[in-house]
Protein backbone atom coordinates (compact mmCIF):
# COMPACT_ATOMS: atom_id res chain seq x y z
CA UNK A 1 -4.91 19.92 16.14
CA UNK A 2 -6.13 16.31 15.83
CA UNK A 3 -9.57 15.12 14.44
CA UNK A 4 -10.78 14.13 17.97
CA UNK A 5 -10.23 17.64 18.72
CA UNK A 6 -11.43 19.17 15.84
CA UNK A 7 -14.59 16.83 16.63
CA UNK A 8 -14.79 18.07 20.19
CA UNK A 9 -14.63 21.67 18.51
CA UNK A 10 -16.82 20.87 16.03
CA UNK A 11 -20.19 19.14 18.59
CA UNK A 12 -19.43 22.11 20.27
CA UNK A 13 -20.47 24.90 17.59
CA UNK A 14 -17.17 25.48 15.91
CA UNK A 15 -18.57 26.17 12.14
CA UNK A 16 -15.04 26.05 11.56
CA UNK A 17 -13.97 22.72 12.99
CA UNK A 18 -17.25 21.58 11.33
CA UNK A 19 -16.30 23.11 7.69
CA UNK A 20 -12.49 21.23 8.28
CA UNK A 21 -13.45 17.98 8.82
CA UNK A 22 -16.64 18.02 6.25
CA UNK A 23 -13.30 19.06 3.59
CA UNK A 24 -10.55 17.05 5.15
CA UNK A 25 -12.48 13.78 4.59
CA UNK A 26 -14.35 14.71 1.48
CA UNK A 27 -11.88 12.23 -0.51
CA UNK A 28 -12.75 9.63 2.01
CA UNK A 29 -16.85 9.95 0.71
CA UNK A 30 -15.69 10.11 -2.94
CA UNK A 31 -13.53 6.76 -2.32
CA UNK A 32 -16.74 4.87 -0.52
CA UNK A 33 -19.17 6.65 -2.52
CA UNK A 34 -17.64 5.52 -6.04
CA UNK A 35 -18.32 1.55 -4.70
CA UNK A 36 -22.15 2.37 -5.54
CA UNK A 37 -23.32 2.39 -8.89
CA UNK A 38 -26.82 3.58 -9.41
CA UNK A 39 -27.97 2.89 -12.95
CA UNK A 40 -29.56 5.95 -14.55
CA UNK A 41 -28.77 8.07 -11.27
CA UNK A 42 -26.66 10.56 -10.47
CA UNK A 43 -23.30 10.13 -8.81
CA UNK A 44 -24.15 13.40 -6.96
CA UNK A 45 -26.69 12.17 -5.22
CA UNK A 46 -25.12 9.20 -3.64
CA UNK A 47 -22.03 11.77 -2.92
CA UNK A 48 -24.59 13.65 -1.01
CA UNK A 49 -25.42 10.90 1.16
CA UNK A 50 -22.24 10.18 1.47
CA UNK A 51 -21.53 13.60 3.30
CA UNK A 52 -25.03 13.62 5.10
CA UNK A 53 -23.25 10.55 7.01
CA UNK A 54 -19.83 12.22 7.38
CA UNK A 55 -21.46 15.38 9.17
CA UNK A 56 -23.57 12.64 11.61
CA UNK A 57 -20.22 10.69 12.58
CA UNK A 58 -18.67 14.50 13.27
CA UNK A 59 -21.88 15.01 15.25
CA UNK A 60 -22.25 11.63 17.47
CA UNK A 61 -18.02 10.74 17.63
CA UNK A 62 -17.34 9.71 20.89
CA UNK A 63 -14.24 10.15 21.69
CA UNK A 64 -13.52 8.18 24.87
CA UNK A 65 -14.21 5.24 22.71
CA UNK A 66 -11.39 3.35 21.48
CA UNK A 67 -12.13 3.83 17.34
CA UNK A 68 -10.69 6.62 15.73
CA UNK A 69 -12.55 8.91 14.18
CA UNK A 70 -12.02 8.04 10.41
CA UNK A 71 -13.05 4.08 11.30
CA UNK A 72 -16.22 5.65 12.61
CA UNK A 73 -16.83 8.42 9.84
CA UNK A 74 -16.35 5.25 7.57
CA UNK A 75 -18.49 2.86 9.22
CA UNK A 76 -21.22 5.77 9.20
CA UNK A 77 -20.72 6.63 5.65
CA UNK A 78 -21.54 3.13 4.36
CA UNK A 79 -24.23 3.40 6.80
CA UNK A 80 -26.06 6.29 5.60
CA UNK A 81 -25.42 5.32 1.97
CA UNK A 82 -26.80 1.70 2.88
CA UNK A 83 -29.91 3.36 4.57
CA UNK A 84 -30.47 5.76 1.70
CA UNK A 85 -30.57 3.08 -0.62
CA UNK A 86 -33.44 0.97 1.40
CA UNK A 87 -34.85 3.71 1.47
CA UNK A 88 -34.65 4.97 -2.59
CA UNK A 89 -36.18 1.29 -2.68
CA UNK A 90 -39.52 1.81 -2.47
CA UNK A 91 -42.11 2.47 -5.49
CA UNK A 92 -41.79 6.07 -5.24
CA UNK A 93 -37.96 6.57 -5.44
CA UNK A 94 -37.80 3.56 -8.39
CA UNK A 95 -34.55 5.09 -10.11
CA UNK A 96 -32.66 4.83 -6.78
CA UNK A 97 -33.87 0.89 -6.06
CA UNK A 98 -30.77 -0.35 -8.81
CA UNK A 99 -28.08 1.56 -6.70
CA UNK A 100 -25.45 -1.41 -6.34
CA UNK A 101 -22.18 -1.95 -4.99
CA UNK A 102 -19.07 -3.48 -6.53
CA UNK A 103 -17.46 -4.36 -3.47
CA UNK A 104 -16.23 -7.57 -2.20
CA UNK A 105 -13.81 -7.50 0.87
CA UNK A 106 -14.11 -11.62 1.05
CA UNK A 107 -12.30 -12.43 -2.20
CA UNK A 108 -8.00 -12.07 -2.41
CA UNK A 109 -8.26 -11.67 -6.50
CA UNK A 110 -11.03 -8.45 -6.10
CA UNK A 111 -10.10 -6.84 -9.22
CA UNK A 112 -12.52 -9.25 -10.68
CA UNK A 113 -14.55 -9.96 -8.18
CA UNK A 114 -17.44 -8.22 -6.53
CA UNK A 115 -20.53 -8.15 -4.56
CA UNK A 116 -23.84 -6.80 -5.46
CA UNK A 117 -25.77 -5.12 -2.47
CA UNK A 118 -29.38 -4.73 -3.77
CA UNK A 119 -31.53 -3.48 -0.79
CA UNK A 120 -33.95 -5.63 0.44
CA UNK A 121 -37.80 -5.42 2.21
CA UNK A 122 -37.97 -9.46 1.97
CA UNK A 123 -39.32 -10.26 5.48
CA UNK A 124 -39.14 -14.20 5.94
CA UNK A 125 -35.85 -16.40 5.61
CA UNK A 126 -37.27 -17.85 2.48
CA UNK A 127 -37.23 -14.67 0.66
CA UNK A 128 -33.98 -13.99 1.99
CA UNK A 129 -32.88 -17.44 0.05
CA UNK A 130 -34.65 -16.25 -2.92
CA UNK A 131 -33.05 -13.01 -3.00
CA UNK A 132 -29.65 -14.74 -2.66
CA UNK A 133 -30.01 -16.90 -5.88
CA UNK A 134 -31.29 -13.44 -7.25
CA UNK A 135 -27.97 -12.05 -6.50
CA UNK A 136 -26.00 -14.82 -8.19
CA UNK A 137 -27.81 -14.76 -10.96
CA UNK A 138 -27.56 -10.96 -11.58
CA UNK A 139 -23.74 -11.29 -10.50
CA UNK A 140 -22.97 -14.18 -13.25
CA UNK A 141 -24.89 -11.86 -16.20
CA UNK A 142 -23.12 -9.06 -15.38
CA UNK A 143 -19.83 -11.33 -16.14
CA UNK A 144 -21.29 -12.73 -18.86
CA UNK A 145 -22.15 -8.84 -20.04
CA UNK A 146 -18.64 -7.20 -19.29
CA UNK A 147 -15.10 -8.25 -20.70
CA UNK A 148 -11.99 -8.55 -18.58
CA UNK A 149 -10.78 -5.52 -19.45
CA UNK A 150 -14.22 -3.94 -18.07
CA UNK A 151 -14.60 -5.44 -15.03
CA UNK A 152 -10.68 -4.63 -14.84
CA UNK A 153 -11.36 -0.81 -15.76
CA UNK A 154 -14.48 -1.03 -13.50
CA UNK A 155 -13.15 -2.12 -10.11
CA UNK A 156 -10.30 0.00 -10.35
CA UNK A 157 -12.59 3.29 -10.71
CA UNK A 158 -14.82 2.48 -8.34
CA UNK A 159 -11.88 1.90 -5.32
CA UNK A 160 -11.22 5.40 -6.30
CA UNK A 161 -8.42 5.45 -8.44
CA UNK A 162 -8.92 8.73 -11.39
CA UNK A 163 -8.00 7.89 -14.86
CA UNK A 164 -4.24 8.47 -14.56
CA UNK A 165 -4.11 5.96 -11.60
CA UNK A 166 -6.28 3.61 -13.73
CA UNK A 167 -3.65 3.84 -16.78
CA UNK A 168 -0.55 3.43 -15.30
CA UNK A 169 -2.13 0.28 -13.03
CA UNK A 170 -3.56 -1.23 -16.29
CA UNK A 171 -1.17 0.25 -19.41
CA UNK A 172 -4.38 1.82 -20.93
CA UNK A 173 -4.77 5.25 -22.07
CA UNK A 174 -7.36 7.49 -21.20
CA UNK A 175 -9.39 7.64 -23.58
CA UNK A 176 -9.82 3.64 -23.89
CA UNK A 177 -10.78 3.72 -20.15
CA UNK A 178 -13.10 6.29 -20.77
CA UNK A 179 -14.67 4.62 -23.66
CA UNK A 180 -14.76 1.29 -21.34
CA UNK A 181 -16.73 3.18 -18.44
CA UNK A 182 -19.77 4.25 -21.21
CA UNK A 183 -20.02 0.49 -22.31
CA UNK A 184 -20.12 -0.39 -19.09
CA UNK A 185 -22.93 1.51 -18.26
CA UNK A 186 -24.37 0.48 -21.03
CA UNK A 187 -24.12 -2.95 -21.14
CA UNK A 188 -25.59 -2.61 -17.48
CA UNK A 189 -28.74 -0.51 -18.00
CA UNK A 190 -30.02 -4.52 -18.22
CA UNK A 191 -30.43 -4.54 -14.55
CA UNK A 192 -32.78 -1.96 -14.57
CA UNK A 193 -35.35 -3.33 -16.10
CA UNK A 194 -34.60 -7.52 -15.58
CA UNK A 195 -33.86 -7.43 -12.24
């Protein structure tokens, strides 16, 4: 049975169909999930949101619409991670407000490149210029802050490959990747409090 089916199945009751799909594309959350990093937060909880928007693309798939249904569990994934994050933003969820993402789709070199995406309640276009130059700035510390071999080690873990993948791509053993991944964090608990 395909996943339009299963879908059909599933926005129609089917625990089942529901429990299959919420499995079958679990790696699919881990993969988008990973291009967040939350400073002093939990991977778990940005997982979490990464399955609240799995189970709403299983719920509202259309499928006489020409995407198929992984495009739109993606595209609702990022969404509900996105919206969690403006969300963690505010004064009362402050841990949540340095949740960032590594990704940069616009680059051809983009295992040492990436974009920040620091939610934003800036209302006017001014602030939104502001913000921008914010962004650069924090972009050009953190390359200032990491090593090649970091930012390396870094983008490679956080488009999902495991720490096998990471040292036969690189020719690192485990244990230095390992070792790179707590400096990182490290050397990035700056943001926290400077930005």
């Amino acid at each position: 049975m395909n996943d339009e089916n299963l879908v059909i199945k599933a926005q129609s009751g089917d625990e089942f169909s529901v429990n299959f799909l919420l499995k079958k594309y679990k790696s699919l959350v881990n993969k988008i999930a990973r291009s967040y990093f939350l400073t002093d937060g939990d991977i778990e909880d940005i997982l979490q949101e990464g399955m609240i928007g799995l189970y709403k693309a299983i719920m509202h798939f259309d499928v006489d619409k020409n995407a198929s249904f992984k495009t739109f569990a993606t595209t609702c994934i990022k969404h509900q991670l996105q919206s969690a994050i403006k969300v963690a933003s505010s004064e009362k969820n402050k841990i949540l407000s340095s949740a960032i993402s590594f990704n940069d789709t616009s680059q051809d070199d983009d295992d040492n490149e990436f974009e920040l995406l620091i939610p934003s309640s800036l209302p006017t276009p001014d602030d939104k210029i502001l913000e921008k130059e914010r962004l650069q700035e924090i972009r050009k510390k953190i390359k200032e802050v990491l090593s090649n071999l970091e930012i390396k080690v870094l983008s490679l873990y956080l488009k999902g490959y495991n720490y096998n993948e990471i040292s036969k791509i690189s020719n690192i053993n485990k244990k230095s990747i390992d070792n790179a991944l707590t400096r990182i964090k490290n050397k990035l608990s700056f943001l926290k409090n400077n930005f």
